[in-house]
Every structure is written in structure tokens, then in C-alpha cells.
C-alpha atoms as a PDB file:
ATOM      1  CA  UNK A   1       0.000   0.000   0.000  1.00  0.00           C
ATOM      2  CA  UNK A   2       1.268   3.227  -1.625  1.00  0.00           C
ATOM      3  CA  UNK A   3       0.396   6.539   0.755  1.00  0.00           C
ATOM      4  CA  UNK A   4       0.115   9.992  -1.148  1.00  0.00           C
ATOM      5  CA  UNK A   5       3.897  11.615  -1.089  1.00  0.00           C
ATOM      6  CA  UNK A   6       3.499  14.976   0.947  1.00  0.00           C
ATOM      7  CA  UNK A   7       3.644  17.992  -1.505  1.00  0.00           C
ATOM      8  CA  UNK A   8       6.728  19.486  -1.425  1.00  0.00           C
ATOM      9  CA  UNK A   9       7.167  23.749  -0.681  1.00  0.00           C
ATOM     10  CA  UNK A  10       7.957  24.211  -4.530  1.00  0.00           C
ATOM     11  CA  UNK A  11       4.585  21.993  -6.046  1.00  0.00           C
ATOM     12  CA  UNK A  12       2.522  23.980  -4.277  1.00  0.00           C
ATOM     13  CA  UNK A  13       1.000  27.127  -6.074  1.00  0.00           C
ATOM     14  CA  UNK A  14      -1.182  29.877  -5.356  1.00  0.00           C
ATOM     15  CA  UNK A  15      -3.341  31.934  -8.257  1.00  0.00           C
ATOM     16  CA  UNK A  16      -5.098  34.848  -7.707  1.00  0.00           C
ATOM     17  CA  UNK A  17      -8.351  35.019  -6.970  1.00  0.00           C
ATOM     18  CA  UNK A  18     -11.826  35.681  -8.543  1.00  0.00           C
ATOM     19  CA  UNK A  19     -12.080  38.943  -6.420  1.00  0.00           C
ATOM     20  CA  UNK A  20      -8.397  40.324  -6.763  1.00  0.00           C
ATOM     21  CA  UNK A  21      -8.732  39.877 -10.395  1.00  0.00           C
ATOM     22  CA  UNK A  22     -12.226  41.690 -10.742  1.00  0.00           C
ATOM     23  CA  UNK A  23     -10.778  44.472  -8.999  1.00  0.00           C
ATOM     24  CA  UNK A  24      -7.820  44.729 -11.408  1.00  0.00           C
ATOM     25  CA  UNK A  25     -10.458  44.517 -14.286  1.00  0.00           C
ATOM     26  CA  UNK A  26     -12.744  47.500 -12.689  1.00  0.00           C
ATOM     27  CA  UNK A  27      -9.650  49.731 -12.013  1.00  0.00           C
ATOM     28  CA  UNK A  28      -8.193  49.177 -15.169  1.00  0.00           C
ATOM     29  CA  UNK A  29     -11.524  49.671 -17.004  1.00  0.00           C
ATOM     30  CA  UNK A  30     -11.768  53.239 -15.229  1.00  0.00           C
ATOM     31  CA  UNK A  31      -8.429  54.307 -15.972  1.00  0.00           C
ATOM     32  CA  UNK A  32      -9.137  53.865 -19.797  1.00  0.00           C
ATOM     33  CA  UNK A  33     -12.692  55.442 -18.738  1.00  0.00           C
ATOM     34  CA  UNK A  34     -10.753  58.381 -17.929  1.00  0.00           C
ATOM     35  CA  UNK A  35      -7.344  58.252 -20.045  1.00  0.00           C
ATOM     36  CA  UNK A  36      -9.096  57.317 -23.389  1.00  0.00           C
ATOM     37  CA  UNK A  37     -11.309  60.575 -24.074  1.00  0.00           C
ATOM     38  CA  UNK A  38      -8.274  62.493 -23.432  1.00  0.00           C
ATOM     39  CA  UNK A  39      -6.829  61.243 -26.152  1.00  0.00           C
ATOM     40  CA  UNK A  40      -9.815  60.599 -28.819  1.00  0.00           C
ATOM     41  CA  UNK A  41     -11.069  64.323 -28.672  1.00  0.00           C
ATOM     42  CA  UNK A  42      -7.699  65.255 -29.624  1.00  0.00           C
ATOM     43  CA  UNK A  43      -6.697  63.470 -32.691  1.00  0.00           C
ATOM     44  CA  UNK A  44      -6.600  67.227 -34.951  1.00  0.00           C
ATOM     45  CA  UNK A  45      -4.608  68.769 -32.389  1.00  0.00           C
ATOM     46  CA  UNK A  46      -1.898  65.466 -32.766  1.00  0.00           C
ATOM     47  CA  UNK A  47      -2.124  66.177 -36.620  1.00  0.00           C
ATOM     48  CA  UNK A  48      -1.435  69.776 -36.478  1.00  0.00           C
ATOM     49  CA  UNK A  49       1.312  68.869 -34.170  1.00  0.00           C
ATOM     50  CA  UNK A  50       2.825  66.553 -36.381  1.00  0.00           C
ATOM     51  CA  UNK A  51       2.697  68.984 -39.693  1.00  0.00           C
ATOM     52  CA  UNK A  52       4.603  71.712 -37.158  1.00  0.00           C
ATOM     53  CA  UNK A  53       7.366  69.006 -36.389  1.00  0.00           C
ATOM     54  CA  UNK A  54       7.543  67.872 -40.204  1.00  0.00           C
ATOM     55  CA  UNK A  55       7.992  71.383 -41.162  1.00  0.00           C
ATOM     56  CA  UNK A  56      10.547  72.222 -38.600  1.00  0.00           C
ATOM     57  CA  UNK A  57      12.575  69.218 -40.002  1.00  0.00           C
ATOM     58  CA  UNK A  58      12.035  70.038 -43.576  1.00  0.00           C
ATOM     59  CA  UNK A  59      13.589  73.789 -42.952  1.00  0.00           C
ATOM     60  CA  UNK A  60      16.524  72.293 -41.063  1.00  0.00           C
ATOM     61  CA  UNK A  61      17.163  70.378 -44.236  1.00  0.00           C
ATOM     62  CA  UNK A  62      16.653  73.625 -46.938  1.00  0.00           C
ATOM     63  CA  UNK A  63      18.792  75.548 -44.237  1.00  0.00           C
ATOM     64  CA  UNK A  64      21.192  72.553 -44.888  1.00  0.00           C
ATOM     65  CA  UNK A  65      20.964  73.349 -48.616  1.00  0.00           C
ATOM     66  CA  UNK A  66      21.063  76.853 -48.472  1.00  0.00           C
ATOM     67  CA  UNK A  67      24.434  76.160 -46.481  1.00  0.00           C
ATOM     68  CA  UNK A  68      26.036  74.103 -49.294  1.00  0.00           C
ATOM     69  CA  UNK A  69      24.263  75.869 -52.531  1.00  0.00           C
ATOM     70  CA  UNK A  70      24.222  79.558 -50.481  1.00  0.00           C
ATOM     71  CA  UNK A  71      20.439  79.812 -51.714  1.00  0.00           C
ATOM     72  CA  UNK A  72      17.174  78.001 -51.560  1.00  0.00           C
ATOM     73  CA  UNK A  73      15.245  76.122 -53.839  1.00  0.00           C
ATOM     74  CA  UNK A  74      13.308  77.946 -56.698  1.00  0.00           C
ATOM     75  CA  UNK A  75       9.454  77.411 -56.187  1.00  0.00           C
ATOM     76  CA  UNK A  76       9.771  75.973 -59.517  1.00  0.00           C
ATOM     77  CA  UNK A  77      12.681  72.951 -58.117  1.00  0.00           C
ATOM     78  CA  UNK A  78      10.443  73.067 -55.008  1.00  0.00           C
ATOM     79  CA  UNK A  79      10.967  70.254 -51.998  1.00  0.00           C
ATOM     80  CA  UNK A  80      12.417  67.771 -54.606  1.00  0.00           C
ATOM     81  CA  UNK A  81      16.084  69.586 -54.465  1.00  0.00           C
ATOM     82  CA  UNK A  82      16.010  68.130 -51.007  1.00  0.00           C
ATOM     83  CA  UNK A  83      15.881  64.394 -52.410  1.00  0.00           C
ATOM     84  CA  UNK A  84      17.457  64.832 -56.177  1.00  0.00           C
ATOM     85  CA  UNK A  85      20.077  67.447 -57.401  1.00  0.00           C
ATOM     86  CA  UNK A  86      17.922  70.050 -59.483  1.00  0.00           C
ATOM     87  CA  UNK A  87      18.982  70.778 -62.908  1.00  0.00           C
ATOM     88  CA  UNK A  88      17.074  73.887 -63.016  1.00  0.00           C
ATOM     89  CA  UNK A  89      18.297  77.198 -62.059  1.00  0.00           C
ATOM     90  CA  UNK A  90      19.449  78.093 -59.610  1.00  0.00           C
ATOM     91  CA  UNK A  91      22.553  75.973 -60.229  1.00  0.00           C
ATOM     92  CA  UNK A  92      22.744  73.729 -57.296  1.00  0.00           C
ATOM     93  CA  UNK A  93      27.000  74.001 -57.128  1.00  0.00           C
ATOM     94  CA  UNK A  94      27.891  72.416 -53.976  1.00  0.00           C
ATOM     95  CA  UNK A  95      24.600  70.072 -53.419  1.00  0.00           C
ATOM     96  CA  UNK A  96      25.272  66.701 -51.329  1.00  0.00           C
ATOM     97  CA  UNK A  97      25.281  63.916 -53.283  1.00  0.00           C
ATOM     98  CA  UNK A  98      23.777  62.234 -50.524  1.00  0.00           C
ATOM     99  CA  UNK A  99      20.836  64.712 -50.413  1.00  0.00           C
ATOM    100  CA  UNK A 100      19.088  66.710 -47.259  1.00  0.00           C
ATOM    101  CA  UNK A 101      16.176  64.056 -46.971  1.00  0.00           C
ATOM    102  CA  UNK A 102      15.613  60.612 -47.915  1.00  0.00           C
ATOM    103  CA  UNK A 103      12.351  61.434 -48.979  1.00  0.00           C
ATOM    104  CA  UNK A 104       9.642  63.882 -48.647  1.00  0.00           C
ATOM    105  CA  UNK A 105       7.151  62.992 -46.266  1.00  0.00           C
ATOM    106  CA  UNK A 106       3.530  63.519 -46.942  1.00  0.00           C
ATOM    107  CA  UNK A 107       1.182  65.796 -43.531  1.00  0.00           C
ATOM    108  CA  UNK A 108      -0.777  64.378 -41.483  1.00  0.00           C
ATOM    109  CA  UNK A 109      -3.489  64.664 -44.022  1.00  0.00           C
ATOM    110  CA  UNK A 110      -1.929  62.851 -46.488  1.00  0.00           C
ATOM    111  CA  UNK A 111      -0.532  65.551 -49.074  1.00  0.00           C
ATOM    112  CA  UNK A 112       2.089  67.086 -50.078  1.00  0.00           C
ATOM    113  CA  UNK A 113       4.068  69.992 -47.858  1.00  0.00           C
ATOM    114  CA  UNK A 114       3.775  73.099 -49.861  1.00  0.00           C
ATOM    115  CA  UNK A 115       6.706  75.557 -51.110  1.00  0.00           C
ATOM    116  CA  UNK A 116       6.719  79.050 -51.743  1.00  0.00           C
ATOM    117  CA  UNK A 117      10.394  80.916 -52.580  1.00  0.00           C
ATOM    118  CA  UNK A 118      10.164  83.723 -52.416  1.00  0.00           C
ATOM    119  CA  UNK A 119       7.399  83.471 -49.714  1.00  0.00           C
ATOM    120  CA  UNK A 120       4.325  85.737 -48.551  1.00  0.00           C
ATOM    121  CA  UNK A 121       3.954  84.925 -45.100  1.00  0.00           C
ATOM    122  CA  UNK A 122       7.899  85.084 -43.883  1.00  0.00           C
ATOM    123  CA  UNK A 123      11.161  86.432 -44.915  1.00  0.00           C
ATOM    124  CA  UNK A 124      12.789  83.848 -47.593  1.00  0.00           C
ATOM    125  CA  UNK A 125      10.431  80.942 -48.666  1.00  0.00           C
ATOM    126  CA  UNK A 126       6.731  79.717 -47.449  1.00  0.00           C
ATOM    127  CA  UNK A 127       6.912  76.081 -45.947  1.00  0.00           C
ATOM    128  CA  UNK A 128       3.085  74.679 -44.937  1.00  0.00           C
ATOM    129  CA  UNK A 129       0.652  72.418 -45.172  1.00  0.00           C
ATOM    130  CA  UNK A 130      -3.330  73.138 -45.588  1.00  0.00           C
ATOM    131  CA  UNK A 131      -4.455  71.321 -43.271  1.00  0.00           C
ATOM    132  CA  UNK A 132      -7.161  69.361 -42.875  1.00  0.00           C
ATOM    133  CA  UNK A 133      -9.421  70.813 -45.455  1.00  0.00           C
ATOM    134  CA  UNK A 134      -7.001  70.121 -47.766  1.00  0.00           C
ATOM    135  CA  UNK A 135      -7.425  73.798 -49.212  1.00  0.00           C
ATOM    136  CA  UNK A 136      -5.296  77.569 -48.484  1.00  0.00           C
ATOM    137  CA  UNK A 137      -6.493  79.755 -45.638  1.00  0.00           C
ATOM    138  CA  UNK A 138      -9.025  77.535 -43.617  1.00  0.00           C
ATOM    139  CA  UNK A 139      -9.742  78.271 -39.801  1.00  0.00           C
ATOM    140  CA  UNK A 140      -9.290  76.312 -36.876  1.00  0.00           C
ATOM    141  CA  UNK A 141      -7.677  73.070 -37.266  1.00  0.00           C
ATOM    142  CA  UNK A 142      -8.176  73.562 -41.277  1.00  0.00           C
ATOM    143  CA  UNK A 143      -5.994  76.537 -40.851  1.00  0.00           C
ATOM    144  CA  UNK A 144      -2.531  76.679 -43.346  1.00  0.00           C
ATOM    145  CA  UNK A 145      -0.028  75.371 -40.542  1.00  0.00           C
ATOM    146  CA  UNK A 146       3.306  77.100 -41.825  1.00  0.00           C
ATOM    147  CA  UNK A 147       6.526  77.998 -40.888  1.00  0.00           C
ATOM    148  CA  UNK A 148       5.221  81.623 -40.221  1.00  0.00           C
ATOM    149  CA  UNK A 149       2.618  80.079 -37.877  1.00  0.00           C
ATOM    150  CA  UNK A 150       3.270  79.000 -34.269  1.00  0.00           C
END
């Protein structure tokens, strides 16, 4: 006759229970109740954040240009010179064969950054984006988000 063996101190195992994990479920549940709308009411506000950051990087990189060429772009070579040597005049002398950008990125919105040399709204060239209307001189969050704006 065979008795049961004892269980040892490392067999034995203890889970949570029913209760602890219901309270991890409610607390976790109002967390999101609270952190969620935060976010979800602000996705325009991200957008417009993220055209002023792609604009701030696209300027480095024509300031980068200007610095090798000693001018900017022509409205006519527009954001390309940043990616591919222009052939157009200006004469791009000095331009990194490497480029200033790997490639143009699109807004938030999904189009193209505009380019304006010589510019209206600042000294030297016009960098923006329409914004979410897709169309120049909206209000609000459809408002032109350029490097004039802040």
C-alpha cells in the first residue's frame, strides 16, 4: 500500500483570486474610462502637431541646402532639391550627393508639404501644409499650418 507523497514547498501554487482579479479589471476599465477621451477628442490637435514638427525638419534640411548651394530652392525645383540634385536654375553648385532628406514625407493629411520661394507669409520661402481641409487659408484646425505660424 502506496500513501500519497506529501507535496513538497515548490509543487505547491497559489493563483489569484476571482475577487483580486475583478478588482484589477474594474480599475483598469476606469483608468481607460478616464485616459481614453483624453486622447480621442484630440486626434486634430496630434495632426497639427505633427505637420509643425515635419515642417521644422524640412527647414533644417533647406537651411542645410542653403548652407552648401548659399540659396534656396526655386518654387519651380520646389521640396524635390532636397531628395534629387535640381537641374534647373538656380545651379545647385555644392549640393550633397547624398541629399538633405531621404524622402519627402507627406502631412498628417496625407498631401504634399507646400513651397513658396520667395514666400508671402515670412522672410525667404513659405513652408506649410493646408491642413485638414485640404485647401489655403481655412480656420481652426483647417488653418494653413506654416513655418510663419506657431
Amino acid at each position: 500500500m502506496t500513501f500519497p507523497s506529501k507535496p513538497s514547498a515548490k509543487s505547491t501554487q497559489r493563483g489569484f483570486t476571482l475577487i483580486e482579479i475583478m478588482v484589477v479589471v474594474v480599475i483598469i476599465g476606469v483608468l481607460g474610462a478616464i485616459v481614453v477621451p483624453q486622447f480621442m477628442s484630440r486626434p486634430d490637435q496630434a495632426k497639427v502637431t505633427a505637420a509643425r514638427t515635419d515642417i521644422q525638419a524640412i527647414a533644417t534640411a533647406l537651411e542645410m541646402y542653403r548652407l552648401d548651394t548659399f540659396n534656396y530652392p526655386s518654387t519651380q525645383q520646389g521640396l524635390e532639391a532636397l531628395t534629387k540634385q535640381p537641374a534647373s536654375t538656380p545651379v545647385a553648385k555644392n549640393w550633397n550627393p547624398q541629399g538633405y532628406l531621404k524622402s519627402m514625407p507627406l502631412d498628417p493629411w496625407g498631401t504634399a508639404y507646400q513651397y513658396l520661394n520667395p514666400g508671402t507669409h515670412s522672410a525667404g520661402y513659405d513652408l506649410y501644409s493646408f491642413g485638414s481641409d485640404g485647401v489655403a487659408d481655412g480656420e481652426g484646425y483647417a488653418a494653413d499650418i506654416g513655418n510663419w505660424s506657431n
